[in-house]
Protein backbone atom coordinates (compact mmCIF):
# COMPACT_ATOMS: atom_id res chain seq x y z
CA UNK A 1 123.10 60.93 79.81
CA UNK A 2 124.56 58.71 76.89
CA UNK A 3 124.90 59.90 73.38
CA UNK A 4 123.53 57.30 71.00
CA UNK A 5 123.69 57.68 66.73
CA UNK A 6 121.47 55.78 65.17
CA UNK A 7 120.02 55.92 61.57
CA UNK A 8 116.93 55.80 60.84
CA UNK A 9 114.09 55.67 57.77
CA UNK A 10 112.92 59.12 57.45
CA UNK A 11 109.50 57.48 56.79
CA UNK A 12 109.44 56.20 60.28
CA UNK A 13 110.81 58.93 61.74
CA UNK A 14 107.78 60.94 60.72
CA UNK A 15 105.91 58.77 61.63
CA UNK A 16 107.09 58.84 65.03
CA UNK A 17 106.51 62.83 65.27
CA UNK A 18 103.04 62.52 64.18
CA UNK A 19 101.86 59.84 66.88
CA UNK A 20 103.89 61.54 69.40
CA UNK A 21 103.28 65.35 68.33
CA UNK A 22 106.58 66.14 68.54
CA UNK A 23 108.24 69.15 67.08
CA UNK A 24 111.92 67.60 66.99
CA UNK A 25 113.05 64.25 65.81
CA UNK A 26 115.11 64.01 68.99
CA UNK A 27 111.80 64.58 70.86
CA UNK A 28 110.19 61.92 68.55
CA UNK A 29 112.92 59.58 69.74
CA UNK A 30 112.70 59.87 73.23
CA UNK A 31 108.63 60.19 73.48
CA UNK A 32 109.11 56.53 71.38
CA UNK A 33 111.67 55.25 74.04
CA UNK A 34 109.84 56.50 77.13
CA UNK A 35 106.52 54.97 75.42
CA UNK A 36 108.08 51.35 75.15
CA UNK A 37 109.66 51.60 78.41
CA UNK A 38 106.61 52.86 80.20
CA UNK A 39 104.81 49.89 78.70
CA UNK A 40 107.29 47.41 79.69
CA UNK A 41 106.94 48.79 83.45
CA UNK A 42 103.31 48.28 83.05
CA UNK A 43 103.08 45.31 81.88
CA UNK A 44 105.71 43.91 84.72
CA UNK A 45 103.31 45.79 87.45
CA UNK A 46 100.03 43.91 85.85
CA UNK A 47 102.18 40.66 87.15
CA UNK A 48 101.28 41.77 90.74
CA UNK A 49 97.26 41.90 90.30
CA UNK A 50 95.45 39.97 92.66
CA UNK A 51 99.02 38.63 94.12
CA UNK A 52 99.34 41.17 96.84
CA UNK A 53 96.85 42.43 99.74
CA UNK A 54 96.64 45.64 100.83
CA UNK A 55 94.95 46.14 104.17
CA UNK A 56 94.37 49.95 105.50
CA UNK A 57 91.49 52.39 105.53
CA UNK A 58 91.02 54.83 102.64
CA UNK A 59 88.62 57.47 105.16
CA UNK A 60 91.34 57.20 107.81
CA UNK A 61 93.87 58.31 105.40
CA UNK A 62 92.36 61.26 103.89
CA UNK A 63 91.32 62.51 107.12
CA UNK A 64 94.86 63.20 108.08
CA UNK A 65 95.26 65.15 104.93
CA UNK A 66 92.57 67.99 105.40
């Protein structure tokens, strides 16, 4: 893990621990980081829809599970 300082408007940052419930600014932070990131992921996987076929059988599959 990297160290980063940054500064930032104490406005925002409570902000941040209100949307995110967090009890530390640090956790603030990172929820806000993890958020963004997680949405660019999403968005990237959305890309896929309706571009790739999946062929199996869902019964057959939980069958071997039980």
């Amino acid at each position: 893990m990297k160290e980063v300082h940054v500064s930032l408007d104490e406005n925002d940052l409570e902000q941040l621990k209100e949307w995110f419930h967090s009890a530390s600014e640090d956790e603030a932070v990172h929820s806000a980081i993890a958020f963004v990131l997680n949405k660019k992921l999403y968005h990237e996987l959305l890309e896929f829809e309706g571009k790739i076929q999946w062929e199996g059988n869902l019964d057959e599959m939980r069958e071997e599970r039980l």
